[in-house]
C-alpha atoms as a PDB file:
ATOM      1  CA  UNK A   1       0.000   0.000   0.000  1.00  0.00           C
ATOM      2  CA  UNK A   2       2.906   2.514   0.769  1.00  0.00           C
ATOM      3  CA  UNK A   3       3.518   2.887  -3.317  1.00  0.00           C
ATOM      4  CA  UNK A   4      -0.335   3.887  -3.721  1.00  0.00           C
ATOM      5  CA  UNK A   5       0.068   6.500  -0.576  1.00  0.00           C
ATOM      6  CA  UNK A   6       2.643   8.106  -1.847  1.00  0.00           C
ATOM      7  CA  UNK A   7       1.388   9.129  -5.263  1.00  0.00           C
ATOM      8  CA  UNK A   8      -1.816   9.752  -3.779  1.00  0.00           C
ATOM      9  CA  UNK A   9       0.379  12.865  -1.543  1.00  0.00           C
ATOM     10  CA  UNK A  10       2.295  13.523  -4.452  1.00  0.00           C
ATOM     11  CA  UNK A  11      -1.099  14.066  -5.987  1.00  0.00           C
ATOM     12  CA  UNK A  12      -2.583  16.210  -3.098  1.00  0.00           C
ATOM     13  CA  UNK A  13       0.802  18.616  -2.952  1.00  0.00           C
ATOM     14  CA  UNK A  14       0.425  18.848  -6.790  1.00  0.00           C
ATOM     15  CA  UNK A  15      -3.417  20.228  -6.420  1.00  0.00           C
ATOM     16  CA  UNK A  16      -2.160  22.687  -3.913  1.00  0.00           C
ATOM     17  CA  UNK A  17       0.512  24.541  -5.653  1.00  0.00           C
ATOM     18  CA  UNK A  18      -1.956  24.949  -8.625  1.00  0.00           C
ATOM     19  CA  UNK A  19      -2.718  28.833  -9.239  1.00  0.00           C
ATOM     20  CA  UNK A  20      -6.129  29.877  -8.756  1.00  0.00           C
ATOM     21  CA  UNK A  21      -8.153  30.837 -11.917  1.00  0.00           C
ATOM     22  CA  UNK A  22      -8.824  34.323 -12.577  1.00  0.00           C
ATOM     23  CA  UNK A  23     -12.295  35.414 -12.376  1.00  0.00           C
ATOM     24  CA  UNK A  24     -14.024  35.239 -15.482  1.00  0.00           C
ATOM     25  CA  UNK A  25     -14.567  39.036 -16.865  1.00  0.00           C
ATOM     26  CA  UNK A  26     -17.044  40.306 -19.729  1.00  0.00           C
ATOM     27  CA  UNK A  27     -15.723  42.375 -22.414  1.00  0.00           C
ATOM     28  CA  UNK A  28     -16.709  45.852 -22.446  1.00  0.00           C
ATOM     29  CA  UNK A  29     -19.364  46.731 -24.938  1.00  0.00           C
ATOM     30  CA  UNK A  30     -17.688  48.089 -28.151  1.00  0.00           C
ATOM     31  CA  UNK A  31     -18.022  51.776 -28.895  1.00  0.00           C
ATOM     32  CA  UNK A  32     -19.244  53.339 -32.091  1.00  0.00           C
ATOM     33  CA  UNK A  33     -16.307  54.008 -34.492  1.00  0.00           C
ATOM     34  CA  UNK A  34     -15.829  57.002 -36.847  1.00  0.00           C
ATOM     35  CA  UNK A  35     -16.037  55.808 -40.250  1.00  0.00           C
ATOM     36  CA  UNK A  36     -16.248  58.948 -42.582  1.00  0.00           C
ATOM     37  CA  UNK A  37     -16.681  62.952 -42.316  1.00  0.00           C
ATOM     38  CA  UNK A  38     -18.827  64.953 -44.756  1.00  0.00           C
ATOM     39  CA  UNK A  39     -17.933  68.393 -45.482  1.00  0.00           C
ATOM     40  CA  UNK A  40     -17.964  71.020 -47.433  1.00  0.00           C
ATOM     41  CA  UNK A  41     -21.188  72.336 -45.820  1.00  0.00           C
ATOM     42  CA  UNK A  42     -22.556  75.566 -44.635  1.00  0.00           C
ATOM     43  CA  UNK A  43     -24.155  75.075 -40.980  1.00  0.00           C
ATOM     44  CA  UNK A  44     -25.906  71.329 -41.837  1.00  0.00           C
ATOM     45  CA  UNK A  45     -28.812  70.591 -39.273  1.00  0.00           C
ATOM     46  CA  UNK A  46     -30.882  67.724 -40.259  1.00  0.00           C
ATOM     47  CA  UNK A  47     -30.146  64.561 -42.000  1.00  0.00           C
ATOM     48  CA  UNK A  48     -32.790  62.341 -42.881  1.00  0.00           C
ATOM     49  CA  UNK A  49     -31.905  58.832 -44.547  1.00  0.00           C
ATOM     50  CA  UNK A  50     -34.388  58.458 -47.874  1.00  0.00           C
ATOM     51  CA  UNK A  51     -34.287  54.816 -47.806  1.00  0.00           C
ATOM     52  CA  UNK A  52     -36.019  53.934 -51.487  1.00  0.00           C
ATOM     53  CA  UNK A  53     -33.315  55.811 -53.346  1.00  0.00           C
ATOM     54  CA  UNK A  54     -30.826  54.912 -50.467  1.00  0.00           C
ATOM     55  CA  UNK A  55     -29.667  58.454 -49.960  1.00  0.00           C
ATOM     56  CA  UNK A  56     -29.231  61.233 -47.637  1.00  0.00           C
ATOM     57  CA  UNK A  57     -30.636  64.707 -47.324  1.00  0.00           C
ATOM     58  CA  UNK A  58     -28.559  67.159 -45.193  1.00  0.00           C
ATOM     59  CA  UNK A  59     -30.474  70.556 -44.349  1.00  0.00           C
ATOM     60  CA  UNK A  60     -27.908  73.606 -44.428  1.00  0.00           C
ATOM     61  CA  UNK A  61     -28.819  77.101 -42.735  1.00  0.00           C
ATOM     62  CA  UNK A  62     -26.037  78.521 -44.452  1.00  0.00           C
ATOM     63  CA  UNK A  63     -25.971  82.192 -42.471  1.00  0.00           C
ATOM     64  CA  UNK A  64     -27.809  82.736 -39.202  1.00  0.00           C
ATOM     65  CA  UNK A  65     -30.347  79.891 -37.978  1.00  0.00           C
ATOM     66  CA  UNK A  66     -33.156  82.650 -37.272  1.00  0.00           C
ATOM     67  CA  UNK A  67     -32.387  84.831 -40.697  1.00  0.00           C
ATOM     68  CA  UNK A  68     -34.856  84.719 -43.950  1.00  0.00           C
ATOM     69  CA  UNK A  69     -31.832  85.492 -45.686  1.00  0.00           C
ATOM     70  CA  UNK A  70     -33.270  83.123 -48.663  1.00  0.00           C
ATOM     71  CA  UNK A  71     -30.258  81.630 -49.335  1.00  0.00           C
ATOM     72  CA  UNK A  72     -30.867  77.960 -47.034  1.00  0.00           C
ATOM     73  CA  UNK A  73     -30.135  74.729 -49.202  1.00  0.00           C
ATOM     74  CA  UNK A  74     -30.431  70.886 -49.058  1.00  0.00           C
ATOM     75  CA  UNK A  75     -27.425  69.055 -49.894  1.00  0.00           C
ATOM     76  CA  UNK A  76     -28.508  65.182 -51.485  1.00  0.00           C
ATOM     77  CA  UNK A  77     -24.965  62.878 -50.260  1.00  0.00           C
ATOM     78  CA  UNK A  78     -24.354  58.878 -51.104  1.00  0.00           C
ATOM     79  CA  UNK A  79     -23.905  56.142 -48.467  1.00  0.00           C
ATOM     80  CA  UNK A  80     -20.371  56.638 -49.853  1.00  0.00           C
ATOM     81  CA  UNK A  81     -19.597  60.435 -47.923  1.00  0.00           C
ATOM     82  CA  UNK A  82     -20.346  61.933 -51.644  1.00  0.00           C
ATOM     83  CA  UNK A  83     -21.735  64.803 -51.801  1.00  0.00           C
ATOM     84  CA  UNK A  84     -24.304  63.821 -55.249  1.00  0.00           C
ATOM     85  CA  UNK A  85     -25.503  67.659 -55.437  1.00  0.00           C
ATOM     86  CA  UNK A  86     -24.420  70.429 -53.234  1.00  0.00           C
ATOM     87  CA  UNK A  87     -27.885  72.471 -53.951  1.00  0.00           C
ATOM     88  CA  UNK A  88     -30.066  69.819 -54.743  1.00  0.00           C
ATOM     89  CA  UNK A  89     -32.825  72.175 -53.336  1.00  0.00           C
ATOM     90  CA  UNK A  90     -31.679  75.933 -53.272  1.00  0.00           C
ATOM     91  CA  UNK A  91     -33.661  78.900 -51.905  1.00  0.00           C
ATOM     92  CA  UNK A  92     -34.159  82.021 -54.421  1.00  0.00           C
ATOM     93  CA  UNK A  93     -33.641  79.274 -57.565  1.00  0.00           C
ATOM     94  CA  UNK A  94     -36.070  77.494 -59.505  1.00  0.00           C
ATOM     95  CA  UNK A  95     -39.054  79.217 -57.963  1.00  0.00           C
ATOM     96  CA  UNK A  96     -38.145  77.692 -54.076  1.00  0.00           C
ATOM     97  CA  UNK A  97     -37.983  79.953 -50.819  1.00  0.00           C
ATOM     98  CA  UNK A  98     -35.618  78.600 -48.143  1.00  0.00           C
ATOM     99  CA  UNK A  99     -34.000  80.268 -45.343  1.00  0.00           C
ATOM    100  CA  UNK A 100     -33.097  78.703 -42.585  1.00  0.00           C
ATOM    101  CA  UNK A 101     -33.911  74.296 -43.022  1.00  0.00           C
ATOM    102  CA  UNK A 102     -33.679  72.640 -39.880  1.00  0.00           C
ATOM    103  CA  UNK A 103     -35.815  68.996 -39.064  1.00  0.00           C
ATOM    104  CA  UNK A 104     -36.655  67.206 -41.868  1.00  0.00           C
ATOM    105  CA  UNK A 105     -39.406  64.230 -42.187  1.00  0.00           C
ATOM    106  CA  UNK A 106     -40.711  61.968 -45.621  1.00  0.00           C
ATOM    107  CA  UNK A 107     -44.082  61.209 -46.740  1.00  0.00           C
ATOM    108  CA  UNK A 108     -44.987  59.717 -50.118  1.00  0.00           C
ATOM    109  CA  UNK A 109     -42.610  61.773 -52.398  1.00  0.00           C
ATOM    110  CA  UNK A 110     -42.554  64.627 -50.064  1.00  0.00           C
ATOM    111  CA  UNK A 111     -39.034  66.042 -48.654  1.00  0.00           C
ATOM    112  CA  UNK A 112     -40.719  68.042 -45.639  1.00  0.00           C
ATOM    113  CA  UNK A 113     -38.202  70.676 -44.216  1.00  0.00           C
ATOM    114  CA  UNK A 114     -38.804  73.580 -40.896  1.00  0.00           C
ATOM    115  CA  UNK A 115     -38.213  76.575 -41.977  1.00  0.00           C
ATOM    116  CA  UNK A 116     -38.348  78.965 -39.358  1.00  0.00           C
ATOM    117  CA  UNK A 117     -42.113  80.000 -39.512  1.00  0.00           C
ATOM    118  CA  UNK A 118     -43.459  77.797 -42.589  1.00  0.00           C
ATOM    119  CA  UNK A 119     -42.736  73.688 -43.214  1.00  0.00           C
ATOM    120  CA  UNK A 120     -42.076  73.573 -47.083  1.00  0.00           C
ATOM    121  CA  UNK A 121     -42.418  70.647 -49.023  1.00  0.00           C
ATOM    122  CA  UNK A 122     -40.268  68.895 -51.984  1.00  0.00           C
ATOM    123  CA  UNK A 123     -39.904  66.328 -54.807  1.00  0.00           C
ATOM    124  CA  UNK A 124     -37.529  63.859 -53.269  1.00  0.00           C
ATOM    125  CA  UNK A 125     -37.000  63.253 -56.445  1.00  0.00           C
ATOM    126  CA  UNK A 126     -36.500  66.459 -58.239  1.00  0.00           C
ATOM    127  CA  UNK A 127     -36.056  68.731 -55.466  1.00  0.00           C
ATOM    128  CA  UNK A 128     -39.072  71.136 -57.253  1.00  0.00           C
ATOM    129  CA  UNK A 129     -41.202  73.039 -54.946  1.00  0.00           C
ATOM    130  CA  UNK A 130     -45.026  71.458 -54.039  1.00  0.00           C
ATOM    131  CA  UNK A 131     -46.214  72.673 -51.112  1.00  0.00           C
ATOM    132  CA  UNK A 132     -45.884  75.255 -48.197  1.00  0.00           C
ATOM    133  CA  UNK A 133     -47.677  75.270 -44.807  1.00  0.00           C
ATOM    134  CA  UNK A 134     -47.548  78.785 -43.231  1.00  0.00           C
ATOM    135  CA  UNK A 135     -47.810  79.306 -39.100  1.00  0.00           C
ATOM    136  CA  UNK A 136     -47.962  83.045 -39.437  1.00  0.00           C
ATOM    137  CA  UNK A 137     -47.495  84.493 -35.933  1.00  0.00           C
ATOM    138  CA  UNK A 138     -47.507  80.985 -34.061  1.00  0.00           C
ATOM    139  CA  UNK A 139     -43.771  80.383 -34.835  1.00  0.00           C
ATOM    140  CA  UNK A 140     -40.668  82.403 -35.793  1.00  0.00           C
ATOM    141  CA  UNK A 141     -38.270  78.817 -34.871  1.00  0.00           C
ATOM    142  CA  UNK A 142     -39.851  76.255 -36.246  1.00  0.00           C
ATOM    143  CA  UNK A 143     -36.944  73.121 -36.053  1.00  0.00           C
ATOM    144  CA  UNK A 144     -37.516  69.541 -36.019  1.00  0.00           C
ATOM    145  CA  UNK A 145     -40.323  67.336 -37.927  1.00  0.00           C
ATOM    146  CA  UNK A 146     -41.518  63.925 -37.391  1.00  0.00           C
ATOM    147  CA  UNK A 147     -43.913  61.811 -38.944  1.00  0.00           C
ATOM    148  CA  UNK A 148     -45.994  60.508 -35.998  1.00  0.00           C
ATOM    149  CA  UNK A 149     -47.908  57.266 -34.842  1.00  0.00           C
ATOM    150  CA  UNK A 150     -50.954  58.795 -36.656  1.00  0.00           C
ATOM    151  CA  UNK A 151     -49.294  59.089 -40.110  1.00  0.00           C
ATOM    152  CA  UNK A 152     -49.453  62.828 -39.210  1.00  0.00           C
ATOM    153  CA  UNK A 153     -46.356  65.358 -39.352  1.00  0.00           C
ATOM    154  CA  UNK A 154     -45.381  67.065 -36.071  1.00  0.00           C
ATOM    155  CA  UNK A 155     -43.149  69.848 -35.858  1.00  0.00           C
ATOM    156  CA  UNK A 156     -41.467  71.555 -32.813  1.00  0.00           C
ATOM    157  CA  UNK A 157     -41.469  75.425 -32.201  1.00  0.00           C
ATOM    158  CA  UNK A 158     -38.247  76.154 -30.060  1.00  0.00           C
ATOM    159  CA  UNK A 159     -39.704  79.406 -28.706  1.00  0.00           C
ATOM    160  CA  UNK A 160     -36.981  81.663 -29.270  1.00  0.00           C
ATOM    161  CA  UNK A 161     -35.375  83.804 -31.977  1.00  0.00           C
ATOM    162  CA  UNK A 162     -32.099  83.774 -33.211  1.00  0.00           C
ATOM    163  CA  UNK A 163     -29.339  86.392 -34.369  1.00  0.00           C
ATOM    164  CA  UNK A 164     -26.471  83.959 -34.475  1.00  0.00           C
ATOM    165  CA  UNK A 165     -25.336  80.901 -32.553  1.00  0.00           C
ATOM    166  CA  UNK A 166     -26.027  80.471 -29.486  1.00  0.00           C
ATOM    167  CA  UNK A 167     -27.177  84.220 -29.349  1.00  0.00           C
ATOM    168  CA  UNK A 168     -31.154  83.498 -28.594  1.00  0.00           C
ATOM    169  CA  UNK A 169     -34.266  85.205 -27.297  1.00  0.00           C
ATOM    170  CA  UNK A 170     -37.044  83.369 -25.769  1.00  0.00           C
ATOM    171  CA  UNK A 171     -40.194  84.768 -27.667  1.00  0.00           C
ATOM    172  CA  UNK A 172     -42.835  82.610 -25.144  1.00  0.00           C
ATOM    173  CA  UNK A 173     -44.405  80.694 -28.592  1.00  0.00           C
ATOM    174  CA  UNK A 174     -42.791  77.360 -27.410  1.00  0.00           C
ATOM    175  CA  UNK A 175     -45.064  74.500 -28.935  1.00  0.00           C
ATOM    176  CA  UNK A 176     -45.150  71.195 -30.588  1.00  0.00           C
ATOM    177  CA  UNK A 177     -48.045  71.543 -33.578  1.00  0.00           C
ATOM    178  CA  UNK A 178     -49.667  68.729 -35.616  1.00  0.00           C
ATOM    179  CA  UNK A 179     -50.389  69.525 -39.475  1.00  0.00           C
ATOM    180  CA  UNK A 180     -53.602  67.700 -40.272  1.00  0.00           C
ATOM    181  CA  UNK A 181     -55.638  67.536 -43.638  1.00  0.00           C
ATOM    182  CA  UNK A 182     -55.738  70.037 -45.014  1.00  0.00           C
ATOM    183  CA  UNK A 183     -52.660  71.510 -43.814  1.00  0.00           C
ATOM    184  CA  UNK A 184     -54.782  72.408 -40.342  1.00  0.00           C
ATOM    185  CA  UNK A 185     -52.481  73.469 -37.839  1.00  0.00           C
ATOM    186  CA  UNK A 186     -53.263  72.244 -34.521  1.00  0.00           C
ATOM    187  CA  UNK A 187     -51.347  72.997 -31.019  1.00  0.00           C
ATOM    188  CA  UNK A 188     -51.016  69.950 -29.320  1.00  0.00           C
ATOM    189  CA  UNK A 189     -48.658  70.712 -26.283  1.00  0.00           C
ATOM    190  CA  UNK A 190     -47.688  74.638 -25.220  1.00  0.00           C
ATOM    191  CA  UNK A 191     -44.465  75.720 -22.471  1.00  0.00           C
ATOM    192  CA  UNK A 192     -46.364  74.486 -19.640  1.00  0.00           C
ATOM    193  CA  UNK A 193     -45.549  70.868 -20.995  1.00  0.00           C
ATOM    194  CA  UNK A 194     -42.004  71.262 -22.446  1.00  0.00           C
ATOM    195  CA  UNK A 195     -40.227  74.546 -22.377  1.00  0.00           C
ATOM    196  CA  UNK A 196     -37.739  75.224 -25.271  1.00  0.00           C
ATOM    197  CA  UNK A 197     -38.990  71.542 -27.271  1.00  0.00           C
ATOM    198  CA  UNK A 198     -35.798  70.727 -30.193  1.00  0.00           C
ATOM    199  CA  UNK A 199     -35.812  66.782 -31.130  1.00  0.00           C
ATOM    200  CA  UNK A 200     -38.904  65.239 -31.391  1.00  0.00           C
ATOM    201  CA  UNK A 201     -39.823  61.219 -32.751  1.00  0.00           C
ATOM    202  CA  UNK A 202     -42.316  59.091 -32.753  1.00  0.00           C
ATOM    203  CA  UNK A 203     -41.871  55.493 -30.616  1.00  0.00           C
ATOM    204  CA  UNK A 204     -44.723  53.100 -30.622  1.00  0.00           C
ATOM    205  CA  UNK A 205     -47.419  55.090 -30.165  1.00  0.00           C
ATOM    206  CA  UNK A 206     -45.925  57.753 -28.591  1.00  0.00           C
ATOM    207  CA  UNK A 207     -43.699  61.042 -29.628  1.00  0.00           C
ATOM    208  CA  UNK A 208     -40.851  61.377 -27.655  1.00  0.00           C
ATOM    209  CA  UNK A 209     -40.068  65.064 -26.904  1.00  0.00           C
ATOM    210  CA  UNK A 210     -36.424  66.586 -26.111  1.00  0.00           C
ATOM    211  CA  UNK A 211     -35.919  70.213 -24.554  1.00  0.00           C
ATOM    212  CA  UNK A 212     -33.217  72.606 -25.050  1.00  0.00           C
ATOM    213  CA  UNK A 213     -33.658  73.782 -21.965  1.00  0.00           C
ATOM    214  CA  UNK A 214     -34.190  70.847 -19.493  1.00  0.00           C
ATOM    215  CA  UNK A 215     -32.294  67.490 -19.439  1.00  0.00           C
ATOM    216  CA  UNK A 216     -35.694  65.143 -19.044  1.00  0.00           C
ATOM    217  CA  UNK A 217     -36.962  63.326 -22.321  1.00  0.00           C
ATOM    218  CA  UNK A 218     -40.617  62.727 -22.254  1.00  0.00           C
ATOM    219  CA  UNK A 219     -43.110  60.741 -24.315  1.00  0.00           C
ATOM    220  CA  UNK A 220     -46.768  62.434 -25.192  1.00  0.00           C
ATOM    221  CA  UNK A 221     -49.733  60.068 -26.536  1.00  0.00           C
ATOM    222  CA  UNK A 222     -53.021  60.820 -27.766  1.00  0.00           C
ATOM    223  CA  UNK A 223     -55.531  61.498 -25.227  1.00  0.00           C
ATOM    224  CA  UNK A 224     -53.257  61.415 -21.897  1.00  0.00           C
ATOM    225  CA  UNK A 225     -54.102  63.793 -19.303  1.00  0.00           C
ATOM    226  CA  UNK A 226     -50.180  63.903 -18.939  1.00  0.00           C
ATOM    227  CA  UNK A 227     -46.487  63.167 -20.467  1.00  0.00           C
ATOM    228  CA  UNK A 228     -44.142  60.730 -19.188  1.00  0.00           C
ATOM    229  CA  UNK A 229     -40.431  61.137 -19.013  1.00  0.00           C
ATOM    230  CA  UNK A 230     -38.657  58.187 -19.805  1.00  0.00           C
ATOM    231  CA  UNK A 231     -35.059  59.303 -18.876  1.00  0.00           C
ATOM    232  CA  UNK A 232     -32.493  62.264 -19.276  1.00  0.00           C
ATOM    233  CA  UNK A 233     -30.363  63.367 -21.818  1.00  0.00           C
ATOM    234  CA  UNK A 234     -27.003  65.201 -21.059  1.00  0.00           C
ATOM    235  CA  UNK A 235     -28.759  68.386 -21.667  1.00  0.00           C
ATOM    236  CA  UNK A 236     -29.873  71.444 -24.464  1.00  0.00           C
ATOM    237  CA  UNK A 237     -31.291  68.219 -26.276  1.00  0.00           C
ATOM    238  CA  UNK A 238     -31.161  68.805 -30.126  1.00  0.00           C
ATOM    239  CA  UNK A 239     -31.858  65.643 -31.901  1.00  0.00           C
ATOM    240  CA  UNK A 240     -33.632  62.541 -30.958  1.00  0.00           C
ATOM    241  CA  UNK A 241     -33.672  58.845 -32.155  1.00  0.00           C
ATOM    242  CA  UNK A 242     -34.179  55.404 -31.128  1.00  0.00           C
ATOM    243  CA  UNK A 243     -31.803  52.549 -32.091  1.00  0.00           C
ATOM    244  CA  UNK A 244     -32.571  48.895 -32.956  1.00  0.00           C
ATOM    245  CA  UNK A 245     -32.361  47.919 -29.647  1.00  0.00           C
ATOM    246  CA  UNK A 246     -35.103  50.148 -27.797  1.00  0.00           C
ATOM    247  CA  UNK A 247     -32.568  52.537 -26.655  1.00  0.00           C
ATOM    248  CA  UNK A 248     -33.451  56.346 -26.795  1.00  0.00           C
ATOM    249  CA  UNK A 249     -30.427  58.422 -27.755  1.00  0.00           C
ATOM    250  CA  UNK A 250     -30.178  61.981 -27.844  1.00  0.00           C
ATOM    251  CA  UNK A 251     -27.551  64.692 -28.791  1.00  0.00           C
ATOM    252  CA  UNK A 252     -26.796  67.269 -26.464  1.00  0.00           C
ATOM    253  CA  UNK A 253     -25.229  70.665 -27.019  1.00  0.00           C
ATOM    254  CA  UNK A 254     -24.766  71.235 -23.253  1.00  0.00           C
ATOM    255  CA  UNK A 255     -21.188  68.378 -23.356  1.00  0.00           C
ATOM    256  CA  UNK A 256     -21.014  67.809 -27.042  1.00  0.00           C
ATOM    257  CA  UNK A 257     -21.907  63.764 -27.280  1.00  0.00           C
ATOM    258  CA  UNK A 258     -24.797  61.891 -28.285  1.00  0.00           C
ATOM    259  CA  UNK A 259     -26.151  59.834 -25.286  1.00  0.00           C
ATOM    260  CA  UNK A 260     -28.112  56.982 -24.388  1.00  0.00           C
ATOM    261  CA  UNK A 261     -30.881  58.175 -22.172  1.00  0.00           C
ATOM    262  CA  UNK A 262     -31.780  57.228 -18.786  1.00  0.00           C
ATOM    263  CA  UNK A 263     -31.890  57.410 -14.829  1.00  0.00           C
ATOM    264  CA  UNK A 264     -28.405  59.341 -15.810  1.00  0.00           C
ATOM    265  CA  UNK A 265     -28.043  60.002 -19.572  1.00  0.00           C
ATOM    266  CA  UNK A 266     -24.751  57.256 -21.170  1.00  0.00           C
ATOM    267  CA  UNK A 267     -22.491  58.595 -23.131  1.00  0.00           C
ATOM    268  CA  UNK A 268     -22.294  56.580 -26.310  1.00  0.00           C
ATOM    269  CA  UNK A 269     -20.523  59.059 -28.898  1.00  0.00           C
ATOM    270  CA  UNK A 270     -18.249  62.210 -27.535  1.00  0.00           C
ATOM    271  CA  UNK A 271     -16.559  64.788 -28.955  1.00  0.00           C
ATOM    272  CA  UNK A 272     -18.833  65.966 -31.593  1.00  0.00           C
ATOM    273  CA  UNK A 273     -18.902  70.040 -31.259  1.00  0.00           C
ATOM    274  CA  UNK A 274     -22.479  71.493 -31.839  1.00  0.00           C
ATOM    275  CA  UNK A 275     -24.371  67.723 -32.667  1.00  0.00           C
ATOM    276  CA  UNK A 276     -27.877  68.376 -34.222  1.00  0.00           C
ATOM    277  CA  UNK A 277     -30.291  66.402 -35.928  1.00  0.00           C
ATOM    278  CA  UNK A 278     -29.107  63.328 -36.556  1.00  0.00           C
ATOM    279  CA  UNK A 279     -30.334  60.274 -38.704  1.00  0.00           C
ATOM    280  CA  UNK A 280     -30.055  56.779 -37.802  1.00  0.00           C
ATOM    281  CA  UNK A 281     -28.930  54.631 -41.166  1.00  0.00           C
ATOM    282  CA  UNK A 282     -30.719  51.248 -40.086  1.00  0.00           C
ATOM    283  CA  UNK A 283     -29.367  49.615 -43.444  1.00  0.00           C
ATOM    284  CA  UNK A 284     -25.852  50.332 -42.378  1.00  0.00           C
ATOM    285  CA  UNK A 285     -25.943  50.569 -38.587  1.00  0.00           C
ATOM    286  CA  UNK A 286     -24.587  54.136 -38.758  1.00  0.00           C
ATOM    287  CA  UNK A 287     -25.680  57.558 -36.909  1.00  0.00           C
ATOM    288  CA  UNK A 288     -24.747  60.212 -38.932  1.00  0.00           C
ATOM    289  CA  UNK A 289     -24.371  63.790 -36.938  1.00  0.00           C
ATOM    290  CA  UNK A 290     -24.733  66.735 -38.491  1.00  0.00           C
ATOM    291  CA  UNK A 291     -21.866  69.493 -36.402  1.00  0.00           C
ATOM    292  CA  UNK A 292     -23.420  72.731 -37.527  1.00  0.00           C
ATOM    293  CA  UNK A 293     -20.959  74.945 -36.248  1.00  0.00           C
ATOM    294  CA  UNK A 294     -17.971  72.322 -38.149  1.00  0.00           C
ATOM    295  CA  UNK A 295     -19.996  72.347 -41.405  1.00  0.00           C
ATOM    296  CA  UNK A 296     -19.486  68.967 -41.486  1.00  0.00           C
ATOM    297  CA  UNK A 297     -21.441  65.631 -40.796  1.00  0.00           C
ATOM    298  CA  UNK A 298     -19.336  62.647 -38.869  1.00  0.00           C
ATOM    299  CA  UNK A 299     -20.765  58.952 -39.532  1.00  0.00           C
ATOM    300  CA  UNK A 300     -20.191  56.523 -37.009  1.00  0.00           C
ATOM    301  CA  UNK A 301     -20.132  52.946 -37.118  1.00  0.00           C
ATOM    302  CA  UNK A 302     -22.491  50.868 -34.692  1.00  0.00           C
ATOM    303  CA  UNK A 303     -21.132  48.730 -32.794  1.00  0.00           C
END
């Protein structure tokens, strides 16, 4: 038995000196990369992915984002970074008035653009002129469209007026309106609600609602006595979007990143100076940003 004791210490003393195995650790999510930068712009605020022709329309102020200078324009770009036409849509040519383009929606064959105090409409196609929606003295900052739940087009009024960059004036005529048939403007949520409401998109059934002025994100539904907030953004909230997963993400002025929102708003892109209205490319996984004080737009891959 002595030969079998022995190996079975050998055996024991061989267990002992083995070192312990680390503690299994999960990889840290991967971050969005920067894949391609767009310039050549003058002050781009909105991009809006047309998927049936697979391209991109970029909004640019060009001049002072409260002016009706006439000179605004809407760039048309390739998944590529190409810029296809400069002034696909131009204001004072071919019949079209366009000052300042911010938010940007799609219906049909409609290119819907804010422009300050009207929402204009254009061939997608052919960038001609077919339609104009005027507010009159309801808005002087009209700036970001969404198609809602309804099938209905939704447009925030920012409340303010603006001389230059950063250089605004609260005018008290903060509002999100709904254009029904017949181009009937109705009011749908005043200040009281949201002050100062930028991004707006519709999720589910909902329309989620970002302020420039307050961090919360809330949600507003058809016949609710109330809105909800669902999280907080990093603050002075400009665009709005929701990724494949469910998460809300918003871009934020206030620290220069677009964030996931939450309990505490998530960083999830930094760095970008002056981050508007930016479009989600679900074909390519890709949120493209317009930086309107870069003239440029920065395309990051999803992870």
């Amino acid at each position: 038995m002595k030969p079998i004791l022995a190996l079975l210490v050998l055996g024991l003393a061989a267990c002992s000196q083995e070192k312990p195995r680390p503690a299994e650790t999960s990889a840290a999510p991967a971050s969005p990369t920067l894949v391609d930068t767009i310039r050549g712009l003058s002050a781009p605020e909105s991009v809006i992915h047309d998927v049936d022709q697979d391209l991109y329309f970029v909004t640019n102020i060009n001049g002072g984002p409260g002016a009706k200078d006439g000179n605004g324009f809407i760039s048309r770009v390739k998944p590529d970074g190409t810029v296809d036409s400069l002034h696909f849509v131009m204001g004072g040519r071919n019949g079209v008035t366009l000052n300042a383009p911010k938010g940007t929606a799609i219906t049909g064959d409609t290119l819907w653009v804010a422009d300050l105090d009207a929402v204009r409409g254009f061939n997608r196609f052919t960038g001609a002129p077919l339609a104009t929606v005027e507010f009159g003295p309801r808005a002087r900052f009209l700036n970001d469209l969404a198609l809602g739940p309804d099938g209905k087009l939704y447009v925030s009024e920012m409340g303010v007026t603006a001389n230059g960059v950063g250089q605004m004036s609260p005018t008290g005529l903060d509002n999100v309106f709904r254009i029904g048939d017949g181009h009937r403007i109705e009011s749908i949520m005043t200040r009281s609600k949201v002050p100062m409401p930028n991004g707006i998109t519709a999720r589910g059934r909902g329309l989620l609602i970002g302020s420039f002025s307050e961090p919360e994100v809330r949600e507003w539904r058809e016949g609710a006595d109330s809105l909800v907030t669902v999280g907080k953004a990093s603050g002075a909230v400009d665009g709005i979007g929701v990724l494949d997963d469910g998460r809300i993400v918003a871009s934020s002025w206030d620290d220069s990143t677009v964030a996931v929102v939450g309990v505490t708003p998530e960083p999830l892109i930094t760095g970008v100076a002056a981050p508007a209205d930016f479009e989600i490319d679900r074909k390519r996984h890709r949120i493209l940003i317009p930086q309107l004080t870069e003239n440029q737009v920065t395309v990051w891959q999803l992870p």
